[in-house]
N, C-alpha and C. Protein backbone atom coordinates (compact mmCIF):
# COMPACT_ATOMS: atom_id res chain seq x y z
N UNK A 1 0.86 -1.19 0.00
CA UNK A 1 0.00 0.00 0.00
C UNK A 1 0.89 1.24 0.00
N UNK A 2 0.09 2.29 -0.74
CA UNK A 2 0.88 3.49 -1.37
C UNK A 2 0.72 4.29 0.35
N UNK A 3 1.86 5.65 0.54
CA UNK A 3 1.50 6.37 1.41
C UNK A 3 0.42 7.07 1.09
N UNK A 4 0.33 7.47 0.01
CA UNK A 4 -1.10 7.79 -0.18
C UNK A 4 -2.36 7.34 0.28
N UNK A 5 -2.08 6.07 -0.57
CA UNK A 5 -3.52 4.90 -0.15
C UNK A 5 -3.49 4.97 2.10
N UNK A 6 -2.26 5.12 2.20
CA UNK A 6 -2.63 4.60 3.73
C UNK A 6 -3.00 6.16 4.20
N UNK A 7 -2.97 6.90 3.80
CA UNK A 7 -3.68 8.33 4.44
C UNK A 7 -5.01 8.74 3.97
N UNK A 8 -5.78 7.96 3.02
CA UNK A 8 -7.22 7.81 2.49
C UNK A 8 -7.71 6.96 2.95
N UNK A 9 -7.15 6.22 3.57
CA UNK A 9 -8.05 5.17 4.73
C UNK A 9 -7.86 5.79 6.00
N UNK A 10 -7.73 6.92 6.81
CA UNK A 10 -7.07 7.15 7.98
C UNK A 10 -8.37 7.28 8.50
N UNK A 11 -9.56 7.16 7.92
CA UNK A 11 -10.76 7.47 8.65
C UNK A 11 -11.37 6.03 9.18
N UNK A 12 -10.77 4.82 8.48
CA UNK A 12 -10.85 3.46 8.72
C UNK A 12 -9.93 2.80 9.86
N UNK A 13 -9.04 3.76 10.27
CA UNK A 13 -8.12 3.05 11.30
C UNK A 13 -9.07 2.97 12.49
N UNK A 14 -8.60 2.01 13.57
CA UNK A 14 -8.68 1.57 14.58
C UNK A 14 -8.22 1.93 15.83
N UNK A 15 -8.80 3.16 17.12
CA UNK A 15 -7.85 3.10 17.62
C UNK A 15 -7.28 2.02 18.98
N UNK A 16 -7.92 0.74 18.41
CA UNK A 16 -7.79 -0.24 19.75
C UNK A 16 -6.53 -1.05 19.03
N UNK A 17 -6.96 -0.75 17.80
CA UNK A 17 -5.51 -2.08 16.99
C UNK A 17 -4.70 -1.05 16.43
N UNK A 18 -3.58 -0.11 17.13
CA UNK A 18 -2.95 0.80 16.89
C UNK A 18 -1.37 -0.22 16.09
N UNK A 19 -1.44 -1.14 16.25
CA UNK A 19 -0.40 -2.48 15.64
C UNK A 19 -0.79 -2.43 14.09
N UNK A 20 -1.99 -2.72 14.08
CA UNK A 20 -2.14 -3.15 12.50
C UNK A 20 -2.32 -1.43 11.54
N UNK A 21 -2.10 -0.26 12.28
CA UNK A 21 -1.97 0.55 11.16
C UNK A 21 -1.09 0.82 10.60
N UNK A 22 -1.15 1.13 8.40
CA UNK A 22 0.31 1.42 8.13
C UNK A 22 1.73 1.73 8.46
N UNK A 23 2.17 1.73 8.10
CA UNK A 23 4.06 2.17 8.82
C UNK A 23 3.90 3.65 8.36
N UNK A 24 3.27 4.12 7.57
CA UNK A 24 3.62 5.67 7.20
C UNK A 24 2.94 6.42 8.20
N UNK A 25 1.69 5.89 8.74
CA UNK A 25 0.90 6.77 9.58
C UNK A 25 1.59 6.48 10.99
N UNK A 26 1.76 5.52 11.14
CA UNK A 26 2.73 5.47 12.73
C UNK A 26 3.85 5.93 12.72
N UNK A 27 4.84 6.40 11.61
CA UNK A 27 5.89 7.32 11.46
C UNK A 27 5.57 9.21 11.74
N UNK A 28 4.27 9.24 11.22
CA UNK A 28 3.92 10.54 11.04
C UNK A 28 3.72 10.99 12.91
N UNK A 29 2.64 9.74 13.51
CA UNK A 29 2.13 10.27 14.89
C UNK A 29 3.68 10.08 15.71
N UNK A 30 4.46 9.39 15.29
CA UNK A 30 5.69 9.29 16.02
C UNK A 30 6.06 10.51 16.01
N UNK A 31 6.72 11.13 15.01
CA UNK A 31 6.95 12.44 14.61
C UNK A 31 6.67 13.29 15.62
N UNK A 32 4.72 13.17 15.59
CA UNK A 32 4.12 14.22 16.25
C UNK A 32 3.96 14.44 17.47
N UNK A 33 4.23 12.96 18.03
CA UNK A 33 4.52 12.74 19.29
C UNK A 33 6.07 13.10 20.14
N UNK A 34 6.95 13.11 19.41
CA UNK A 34 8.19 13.27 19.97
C UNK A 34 8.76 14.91 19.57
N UNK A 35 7.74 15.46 18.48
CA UNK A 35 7.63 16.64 18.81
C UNK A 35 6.29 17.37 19.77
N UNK A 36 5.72 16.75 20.36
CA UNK A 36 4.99 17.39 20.97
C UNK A 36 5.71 17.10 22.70
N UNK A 37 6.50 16.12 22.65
CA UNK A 37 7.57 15.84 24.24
C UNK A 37 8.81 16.74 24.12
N UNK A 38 9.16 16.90 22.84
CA UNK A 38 10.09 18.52 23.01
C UNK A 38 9.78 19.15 23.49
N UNK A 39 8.44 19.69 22.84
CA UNK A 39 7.92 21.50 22.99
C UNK A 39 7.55 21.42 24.75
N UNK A 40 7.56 20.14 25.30
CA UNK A 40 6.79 20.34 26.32
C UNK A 40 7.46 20.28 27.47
N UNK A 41 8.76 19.05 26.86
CA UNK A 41 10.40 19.24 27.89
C UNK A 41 10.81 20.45 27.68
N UNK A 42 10.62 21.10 26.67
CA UNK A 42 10.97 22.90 26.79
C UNK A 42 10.67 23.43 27.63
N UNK A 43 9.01 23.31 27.41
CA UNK A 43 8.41 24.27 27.95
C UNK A 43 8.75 24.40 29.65
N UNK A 44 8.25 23.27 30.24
CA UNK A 44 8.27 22.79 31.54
C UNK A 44 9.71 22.81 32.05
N UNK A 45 10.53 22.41 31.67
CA UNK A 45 12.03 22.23 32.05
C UNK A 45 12.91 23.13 31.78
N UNK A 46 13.53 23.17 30.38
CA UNK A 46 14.37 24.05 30.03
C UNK A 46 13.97 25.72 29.84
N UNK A 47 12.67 25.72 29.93
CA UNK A 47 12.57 27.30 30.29
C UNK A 47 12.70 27.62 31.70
N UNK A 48 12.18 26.65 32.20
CA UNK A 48 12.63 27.06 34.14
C UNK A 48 14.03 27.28 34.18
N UNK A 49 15.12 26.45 33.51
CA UNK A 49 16.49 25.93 33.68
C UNK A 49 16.81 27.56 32.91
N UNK A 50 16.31 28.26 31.66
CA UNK A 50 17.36 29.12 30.89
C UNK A 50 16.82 30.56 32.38
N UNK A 51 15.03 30.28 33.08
CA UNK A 51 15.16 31.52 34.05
C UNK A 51 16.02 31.45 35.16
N UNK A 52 16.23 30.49 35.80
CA UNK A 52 17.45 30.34 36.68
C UNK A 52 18.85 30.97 36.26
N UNK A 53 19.10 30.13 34.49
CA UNK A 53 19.97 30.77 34.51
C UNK A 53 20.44 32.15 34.13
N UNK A 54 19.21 33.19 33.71
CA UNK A 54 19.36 34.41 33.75
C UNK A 54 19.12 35.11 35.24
N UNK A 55 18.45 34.41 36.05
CA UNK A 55 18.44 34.88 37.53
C UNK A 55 20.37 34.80 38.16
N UNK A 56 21.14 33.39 37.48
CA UNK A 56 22.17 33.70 38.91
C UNK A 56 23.42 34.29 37.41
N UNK A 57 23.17 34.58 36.32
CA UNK A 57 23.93 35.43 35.62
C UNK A 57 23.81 37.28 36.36
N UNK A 58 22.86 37.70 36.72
CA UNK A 58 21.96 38.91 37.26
C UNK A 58 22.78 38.85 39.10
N UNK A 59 23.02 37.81 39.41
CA UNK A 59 24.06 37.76 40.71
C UNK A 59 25.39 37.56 40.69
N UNK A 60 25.64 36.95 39.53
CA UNK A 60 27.08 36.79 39.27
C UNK A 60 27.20 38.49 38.72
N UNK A 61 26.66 39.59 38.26
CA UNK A 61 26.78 40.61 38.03
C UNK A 61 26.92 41.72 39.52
N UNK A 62 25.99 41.20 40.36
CA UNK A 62 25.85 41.75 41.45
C UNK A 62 26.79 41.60 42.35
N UNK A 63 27.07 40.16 42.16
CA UNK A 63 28.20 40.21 42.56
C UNK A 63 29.80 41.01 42.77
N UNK A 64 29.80 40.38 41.56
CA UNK A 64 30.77 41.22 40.56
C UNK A 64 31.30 43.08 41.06
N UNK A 65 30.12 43.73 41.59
CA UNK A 65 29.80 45.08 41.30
C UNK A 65 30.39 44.86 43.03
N UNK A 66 30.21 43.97 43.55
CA UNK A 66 30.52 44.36 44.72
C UNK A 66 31.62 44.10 45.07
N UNK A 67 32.50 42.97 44.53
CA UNK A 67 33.35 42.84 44.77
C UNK A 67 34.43 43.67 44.46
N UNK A 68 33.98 44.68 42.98
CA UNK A 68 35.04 45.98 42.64
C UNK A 68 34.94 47.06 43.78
N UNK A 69 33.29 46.68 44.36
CA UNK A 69 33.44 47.93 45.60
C UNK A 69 34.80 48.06 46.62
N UNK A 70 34.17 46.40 47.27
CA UNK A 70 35.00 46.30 48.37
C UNK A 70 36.91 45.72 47.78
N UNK A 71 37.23 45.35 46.66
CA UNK A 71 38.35 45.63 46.32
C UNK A 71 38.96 46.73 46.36
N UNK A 72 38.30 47.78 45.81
CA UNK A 72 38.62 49.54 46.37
C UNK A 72 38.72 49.65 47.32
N UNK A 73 37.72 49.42 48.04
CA UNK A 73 38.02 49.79 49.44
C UNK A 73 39.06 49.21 50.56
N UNK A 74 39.53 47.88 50.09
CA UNK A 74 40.37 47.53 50.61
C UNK A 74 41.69 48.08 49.75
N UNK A 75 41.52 48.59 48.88
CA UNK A 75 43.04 48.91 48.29
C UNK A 75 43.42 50.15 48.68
N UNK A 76 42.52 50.93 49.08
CA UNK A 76 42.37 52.59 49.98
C UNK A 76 41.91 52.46 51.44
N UNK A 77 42.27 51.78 52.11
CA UNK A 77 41.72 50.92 53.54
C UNK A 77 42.94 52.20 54.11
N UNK A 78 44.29 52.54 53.89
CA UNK A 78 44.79 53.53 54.51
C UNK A 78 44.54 54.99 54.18
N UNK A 79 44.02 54.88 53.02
CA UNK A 79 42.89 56.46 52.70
C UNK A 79 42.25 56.76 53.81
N UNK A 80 40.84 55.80 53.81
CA UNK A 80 39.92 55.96 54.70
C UNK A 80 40.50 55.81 56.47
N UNK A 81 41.15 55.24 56.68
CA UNK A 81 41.75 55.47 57.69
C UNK A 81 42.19 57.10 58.38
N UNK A 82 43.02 57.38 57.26
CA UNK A 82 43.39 58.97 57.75
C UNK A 82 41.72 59.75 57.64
N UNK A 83 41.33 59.59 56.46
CA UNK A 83 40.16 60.61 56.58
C UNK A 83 39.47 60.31 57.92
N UNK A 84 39.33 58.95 58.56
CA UNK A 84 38.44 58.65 60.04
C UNK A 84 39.31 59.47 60.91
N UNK A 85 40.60 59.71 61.03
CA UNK A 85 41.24 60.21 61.44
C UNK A 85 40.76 61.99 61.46
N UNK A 86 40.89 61.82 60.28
CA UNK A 86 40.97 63.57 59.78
C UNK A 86 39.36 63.78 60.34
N UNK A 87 38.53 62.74 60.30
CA UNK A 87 36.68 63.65 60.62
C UNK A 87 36.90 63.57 62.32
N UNK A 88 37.33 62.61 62.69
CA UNK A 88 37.33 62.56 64.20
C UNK A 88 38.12 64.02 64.83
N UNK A 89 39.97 64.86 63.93
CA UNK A 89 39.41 65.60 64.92
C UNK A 89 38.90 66.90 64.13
N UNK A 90 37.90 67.04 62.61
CA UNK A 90 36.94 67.68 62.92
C UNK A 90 36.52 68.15 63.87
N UNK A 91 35.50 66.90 64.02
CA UNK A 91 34.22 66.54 64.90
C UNK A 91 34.88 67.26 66.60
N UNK A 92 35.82 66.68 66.94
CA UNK A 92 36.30 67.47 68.03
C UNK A 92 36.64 68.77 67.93
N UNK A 93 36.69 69.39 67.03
CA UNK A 93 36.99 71.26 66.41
C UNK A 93 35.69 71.58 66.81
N UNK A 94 35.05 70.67 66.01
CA UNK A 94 33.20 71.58 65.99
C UNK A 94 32.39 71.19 67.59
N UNK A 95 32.85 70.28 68.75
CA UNK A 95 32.36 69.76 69.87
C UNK A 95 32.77 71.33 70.17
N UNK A 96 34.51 71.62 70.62
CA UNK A 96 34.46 72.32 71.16
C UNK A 96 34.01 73.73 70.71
N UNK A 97 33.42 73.83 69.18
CA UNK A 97 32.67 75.00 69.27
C UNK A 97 31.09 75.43 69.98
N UNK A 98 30.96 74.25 70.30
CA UNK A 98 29.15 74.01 71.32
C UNK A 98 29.50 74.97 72.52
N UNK A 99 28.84 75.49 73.03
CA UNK A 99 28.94 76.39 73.86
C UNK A 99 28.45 75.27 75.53
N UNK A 100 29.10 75.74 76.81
CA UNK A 100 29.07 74.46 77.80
C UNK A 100 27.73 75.68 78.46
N UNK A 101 27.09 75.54 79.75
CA UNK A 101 26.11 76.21 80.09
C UNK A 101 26.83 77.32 80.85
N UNK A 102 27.62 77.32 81.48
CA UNK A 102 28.59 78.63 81.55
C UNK A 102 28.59 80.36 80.35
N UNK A 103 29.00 79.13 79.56
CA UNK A 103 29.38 80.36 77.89
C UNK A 103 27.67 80.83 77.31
N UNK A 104 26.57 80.33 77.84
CA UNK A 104 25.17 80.59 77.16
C UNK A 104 24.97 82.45 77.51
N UNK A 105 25.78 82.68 79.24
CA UNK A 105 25.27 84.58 78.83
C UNK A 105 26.10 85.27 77.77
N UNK A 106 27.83 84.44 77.78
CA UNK A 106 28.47 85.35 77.17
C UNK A 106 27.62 85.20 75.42
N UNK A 107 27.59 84.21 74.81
CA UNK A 107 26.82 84.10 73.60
C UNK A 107 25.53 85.19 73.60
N UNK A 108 24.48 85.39 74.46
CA UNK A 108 23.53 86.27 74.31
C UNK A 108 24.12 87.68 74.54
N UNK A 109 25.11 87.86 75.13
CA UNK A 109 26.18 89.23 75.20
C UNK A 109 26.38 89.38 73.61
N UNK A 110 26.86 88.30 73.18
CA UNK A 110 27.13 88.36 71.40
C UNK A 110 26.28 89.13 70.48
N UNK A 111 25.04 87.83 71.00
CA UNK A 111 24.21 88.41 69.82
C UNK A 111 23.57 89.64 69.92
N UNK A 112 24.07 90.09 71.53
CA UNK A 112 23.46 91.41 71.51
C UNK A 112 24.06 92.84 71.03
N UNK A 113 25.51 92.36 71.10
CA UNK A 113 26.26 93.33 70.85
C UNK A 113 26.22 93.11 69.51
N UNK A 114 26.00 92.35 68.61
CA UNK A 114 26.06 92.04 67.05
C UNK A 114 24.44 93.00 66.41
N UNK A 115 23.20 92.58 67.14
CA UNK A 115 22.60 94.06 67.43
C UNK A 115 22.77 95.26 66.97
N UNK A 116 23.67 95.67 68.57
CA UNK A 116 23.06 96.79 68.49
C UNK A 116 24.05 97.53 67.40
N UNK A 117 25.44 96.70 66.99
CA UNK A 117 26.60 97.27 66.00
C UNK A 117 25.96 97.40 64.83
N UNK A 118 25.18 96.44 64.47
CA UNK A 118 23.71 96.42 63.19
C UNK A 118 22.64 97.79 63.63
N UNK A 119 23.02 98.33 64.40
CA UNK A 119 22.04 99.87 64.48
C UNK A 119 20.22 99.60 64.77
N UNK A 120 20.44 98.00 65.69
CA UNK A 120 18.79 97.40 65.44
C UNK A 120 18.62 97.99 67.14
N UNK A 121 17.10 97.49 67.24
CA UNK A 121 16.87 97.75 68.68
C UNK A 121 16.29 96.86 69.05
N UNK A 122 16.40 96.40 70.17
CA UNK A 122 15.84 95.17 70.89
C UNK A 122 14.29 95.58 71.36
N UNK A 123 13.34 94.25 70.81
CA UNK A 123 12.46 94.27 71.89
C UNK A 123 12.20 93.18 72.91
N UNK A 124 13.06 92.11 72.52
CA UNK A 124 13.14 91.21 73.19
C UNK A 124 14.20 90.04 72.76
N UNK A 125 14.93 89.15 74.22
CA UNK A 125 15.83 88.38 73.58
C UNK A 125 15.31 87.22 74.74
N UNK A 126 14.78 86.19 74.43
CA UNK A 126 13.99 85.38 75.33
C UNK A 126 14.65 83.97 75.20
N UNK A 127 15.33 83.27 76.04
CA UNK A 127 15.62 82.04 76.33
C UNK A 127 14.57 81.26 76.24
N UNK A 128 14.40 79.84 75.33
CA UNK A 128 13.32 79.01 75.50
C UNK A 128 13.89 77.59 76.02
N UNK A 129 12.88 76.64 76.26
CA UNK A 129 13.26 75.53 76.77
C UNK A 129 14.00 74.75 76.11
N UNK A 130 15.61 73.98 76.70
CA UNK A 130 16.00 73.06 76.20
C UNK A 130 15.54 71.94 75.33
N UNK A 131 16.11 71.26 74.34
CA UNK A 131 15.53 69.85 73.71
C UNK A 131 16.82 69.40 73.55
N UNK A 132 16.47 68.18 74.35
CA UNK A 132 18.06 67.18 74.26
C UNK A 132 17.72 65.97 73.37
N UNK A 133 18.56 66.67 72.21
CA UNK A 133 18.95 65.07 71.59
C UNK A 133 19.66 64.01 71.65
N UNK A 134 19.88 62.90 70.90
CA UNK A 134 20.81 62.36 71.16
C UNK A 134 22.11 62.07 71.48
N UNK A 135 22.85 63.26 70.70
CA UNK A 135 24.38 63.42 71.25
C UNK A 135 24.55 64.70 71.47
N UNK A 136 23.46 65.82 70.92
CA UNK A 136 23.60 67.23 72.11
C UNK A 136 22.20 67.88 72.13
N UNK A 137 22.79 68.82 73.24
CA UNK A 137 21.40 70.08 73.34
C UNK A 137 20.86 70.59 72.81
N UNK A 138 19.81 71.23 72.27
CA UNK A 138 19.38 72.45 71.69
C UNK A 138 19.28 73.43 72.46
N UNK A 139 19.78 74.85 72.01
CA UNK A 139 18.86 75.74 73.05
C UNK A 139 18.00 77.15 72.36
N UNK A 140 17.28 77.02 72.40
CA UNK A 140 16.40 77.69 71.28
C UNK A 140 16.43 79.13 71.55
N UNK A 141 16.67 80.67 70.97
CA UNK A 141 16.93 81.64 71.76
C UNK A 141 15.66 82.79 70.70
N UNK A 142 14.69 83.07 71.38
CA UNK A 142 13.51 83.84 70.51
C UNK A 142 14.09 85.47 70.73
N UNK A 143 14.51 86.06 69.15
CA UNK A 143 14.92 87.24 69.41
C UNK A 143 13.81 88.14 68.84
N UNK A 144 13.50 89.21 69.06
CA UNK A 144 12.95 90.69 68.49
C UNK A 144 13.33 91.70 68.30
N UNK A 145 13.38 91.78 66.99
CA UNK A 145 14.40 93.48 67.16
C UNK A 145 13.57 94.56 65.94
N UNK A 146 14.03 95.29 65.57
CA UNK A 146 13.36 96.43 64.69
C UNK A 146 14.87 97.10 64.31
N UNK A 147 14.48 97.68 62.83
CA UNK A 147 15.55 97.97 62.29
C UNK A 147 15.21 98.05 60.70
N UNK A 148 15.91 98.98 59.85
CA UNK A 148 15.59 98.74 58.38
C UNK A 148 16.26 97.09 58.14
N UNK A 149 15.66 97.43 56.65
CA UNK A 149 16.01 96.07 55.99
C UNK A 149 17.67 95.92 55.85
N UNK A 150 18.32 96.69 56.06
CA UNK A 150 19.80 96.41 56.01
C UNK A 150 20.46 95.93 56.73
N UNK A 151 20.25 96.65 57.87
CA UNK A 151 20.50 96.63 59.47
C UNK A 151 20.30 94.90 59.98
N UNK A 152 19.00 94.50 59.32
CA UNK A 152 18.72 93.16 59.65
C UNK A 152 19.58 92.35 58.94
N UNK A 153 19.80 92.85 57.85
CA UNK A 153 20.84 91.94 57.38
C UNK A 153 22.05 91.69 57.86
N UNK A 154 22.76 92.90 58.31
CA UNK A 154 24.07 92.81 59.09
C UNK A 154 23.56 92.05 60.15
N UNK A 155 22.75 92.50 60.47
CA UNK A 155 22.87 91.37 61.69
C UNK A 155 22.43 89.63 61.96
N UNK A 156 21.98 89.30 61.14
CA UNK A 156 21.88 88.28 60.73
C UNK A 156 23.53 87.59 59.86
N UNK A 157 23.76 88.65 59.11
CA UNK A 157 25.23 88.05 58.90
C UNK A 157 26.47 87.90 59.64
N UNK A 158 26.23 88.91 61.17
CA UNK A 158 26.85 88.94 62.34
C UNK A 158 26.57 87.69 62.97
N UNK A 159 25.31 87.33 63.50
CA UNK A 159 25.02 86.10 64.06
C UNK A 159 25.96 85.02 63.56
N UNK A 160 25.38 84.68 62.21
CA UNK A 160 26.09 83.37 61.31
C UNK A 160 27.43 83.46 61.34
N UNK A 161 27.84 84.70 61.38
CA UNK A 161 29.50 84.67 61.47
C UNK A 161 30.70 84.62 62.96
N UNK A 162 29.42 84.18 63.85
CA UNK A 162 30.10 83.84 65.77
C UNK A 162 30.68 82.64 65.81
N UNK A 163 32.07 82.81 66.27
CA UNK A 163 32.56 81.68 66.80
C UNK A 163 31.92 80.69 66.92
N UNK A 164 31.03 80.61 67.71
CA UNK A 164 30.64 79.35 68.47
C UNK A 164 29.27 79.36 66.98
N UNK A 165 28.28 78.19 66.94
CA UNK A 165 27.83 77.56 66.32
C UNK A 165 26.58 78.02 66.82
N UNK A 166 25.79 78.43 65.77
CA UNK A 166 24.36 79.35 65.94
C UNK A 166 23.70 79.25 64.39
N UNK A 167 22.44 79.05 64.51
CA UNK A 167 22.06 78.68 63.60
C UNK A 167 20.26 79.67 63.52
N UNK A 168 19.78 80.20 62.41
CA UNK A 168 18.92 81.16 62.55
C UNK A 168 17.94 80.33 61.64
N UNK A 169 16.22 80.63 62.47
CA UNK A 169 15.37 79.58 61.87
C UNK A 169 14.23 80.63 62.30
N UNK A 170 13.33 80.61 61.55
CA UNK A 170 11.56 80.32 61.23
C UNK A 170 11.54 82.41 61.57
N UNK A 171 12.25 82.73 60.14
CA UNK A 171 12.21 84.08 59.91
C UNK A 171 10.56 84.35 59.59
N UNK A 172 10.53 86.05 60.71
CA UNK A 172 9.30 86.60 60.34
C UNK A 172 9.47 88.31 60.50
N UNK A 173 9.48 88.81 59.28
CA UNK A 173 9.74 90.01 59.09
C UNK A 173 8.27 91.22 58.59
N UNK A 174 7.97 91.74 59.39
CA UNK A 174 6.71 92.80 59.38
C UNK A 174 7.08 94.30 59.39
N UNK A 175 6.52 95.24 58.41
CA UNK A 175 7.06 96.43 58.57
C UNK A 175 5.78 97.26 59.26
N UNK A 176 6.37 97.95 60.28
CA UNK A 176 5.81 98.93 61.13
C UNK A 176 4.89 99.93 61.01
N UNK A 177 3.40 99.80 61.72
CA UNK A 177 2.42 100.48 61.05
C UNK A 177 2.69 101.95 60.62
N UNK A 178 3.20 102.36 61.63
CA UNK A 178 4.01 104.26 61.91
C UNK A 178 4.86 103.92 60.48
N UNK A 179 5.41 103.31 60.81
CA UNK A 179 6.68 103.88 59.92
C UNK A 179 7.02 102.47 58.33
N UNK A 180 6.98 102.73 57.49
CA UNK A 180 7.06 101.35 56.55
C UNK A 180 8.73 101.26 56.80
N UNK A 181 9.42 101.92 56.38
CA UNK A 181 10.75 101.76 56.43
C UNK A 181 11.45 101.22 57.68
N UNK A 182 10.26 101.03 58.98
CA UNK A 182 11.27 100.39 60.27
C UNK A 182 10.74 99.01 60.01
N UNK A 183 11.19 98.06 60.20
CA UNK A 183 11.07 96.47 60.04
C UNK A 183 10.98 95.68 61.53
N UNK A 184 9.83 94.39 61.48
CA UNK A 184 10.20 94.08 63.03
C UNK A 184 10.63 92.69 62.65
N UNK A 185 11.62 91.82 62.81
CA UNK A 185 12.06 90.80 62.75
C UNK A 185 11.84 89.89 63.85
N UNK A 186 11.29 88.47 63.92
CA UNK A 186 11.35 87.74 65.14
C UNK A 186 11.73 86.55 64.36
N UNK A 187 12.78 85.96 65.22
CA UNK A 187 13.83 84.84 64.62
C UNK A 187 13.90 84.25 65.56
N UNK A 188 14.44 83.18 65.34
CA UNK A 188 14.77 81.85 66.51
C UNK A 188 16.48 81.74 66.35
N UNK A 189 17.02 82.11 66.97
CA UNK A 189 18.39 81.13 67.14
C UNK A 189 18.83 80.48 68.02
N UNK A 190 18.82 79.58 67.03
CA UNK A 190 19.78 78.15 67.97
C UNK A 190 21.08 77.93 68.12
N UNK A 191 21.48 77.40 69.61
CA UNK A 191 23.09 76.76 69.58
C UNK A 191 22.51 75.93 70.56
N UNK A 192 23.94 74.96 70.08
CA UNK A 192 24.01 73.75 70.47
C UNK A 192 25.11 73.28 71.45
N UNK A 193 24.89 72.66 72.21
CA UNK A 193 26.19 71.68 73.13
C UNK A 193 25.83 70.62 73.39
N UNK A 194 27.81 69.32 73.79
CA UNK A 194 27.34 68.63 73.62
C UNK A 194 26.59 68.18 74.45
N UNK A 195 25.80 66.75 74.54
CA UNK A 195 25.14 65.75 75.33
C UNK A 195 26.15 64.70 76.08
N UNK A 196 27.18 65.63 76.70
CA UNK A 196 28.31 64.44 78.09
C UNK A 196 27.18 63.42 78.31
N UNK A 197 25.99 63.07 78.37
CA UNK A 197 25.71 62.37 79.30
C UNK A 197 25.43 61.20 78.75
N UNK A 198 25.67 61.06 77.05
CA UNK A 198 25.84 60.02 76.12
C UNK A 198 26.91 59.18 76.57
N UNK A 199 27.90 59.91 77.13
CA UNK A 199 28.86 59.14 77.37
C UNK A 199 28.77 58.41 78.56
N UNK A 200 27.65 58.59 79.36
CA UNK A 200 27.71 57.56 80.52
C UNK A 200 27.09 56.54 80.28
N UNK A 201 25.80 56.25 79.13
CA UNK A 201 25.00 55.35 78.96
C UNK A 201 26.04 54.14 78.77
């Protein structure tokens, strides 16, 4: 029998006597069968196997990135050394610029004399309550003064420019019903010292 003839009977096959059909048609379902256990060992297997292996290619990268980190860093391990060196005694430059509770009148002596050299006038210079942070104090200092717009400026650039560490926050500037040209400024400045008592915990 022709391959022909055996694919014009395919409506006559049997599927209980899968033995007695042609050799061409059991070549063909072979075929179709061992391509349909590819597509499906693909599917199921070797696509899990190629995402794995784009997952630990994506760590072997990550890797990679880290290990140039910490190679640097160990090849500059006496860099960073001096610089820990060099911030530590910073950090001790800028401690001892914190003012201890002793130095808090001479500082308001400062900012007062920075004032009145700014040609301003006081209406008030008010101490507020401490806030202790973690490694230092706050001490919050509510000033009032009046003065043109210049005047405030010097003195504000007087403040920022004190020794010790002062910091100017939550500006409010209003000009004077009498007069537009007099200005009333109320500012917050802060300084800081440290928190010794970190060191006992």
């Amino acid at each position: 029998m022709s391959v022909a003839d055996s694919f014009k009977n395919i409506n006559e096959l049997d599927l209980e006597n899968v033995g007695a059909w042609p050799a061409p048609i059991k070549i063909v379902i072979a075929i179709i069968l061992f391509g349909a256990v590819l597509f499906l060992g693909y599917k199921f297997h070797l696509e899990e196997l190629n995402n794995q292996y784009d997952t630990v290619l994506k760590e072997e990268e990550q890797l990679k990135d880290q290990f140039k980190i910490k190679a640097f860093q160990a090849a500059n391990l006496d860099a960073y050394k001096e610089q820990m060196v060099e911030m530590e005694r910073t950090l001790g430059d800028l401690v001892k610029q914190l003012p201890t509770d002793t130095e808090v009148p001479g500082l308001l002596e400062d900012i007062s004399r920075a004032g009145l050299r700014s040609g301003l006038y006081f209406n008030s210079i008010d101490l507020q309550e401490e806030i202790t942070k973690e490694f230092y104090i706050e001490l919050p200092i509510e000033i009032n003064v009046q003065g043109n717009y210049h005047d405030l400026g010097n003195f504000v650039s007087a403040v920022a420019s004190l020794s010790r560490i002062v910091t100017l926050h939550d500006f409010e500037i209003k000009p004077q019903q009498s007069n537009a040209e007099i200005l009333t400024m109320n500012i917050i400045a802060k300084t800081y010292r440290y928190n010794d008592k970190t060191e006992d915990n």
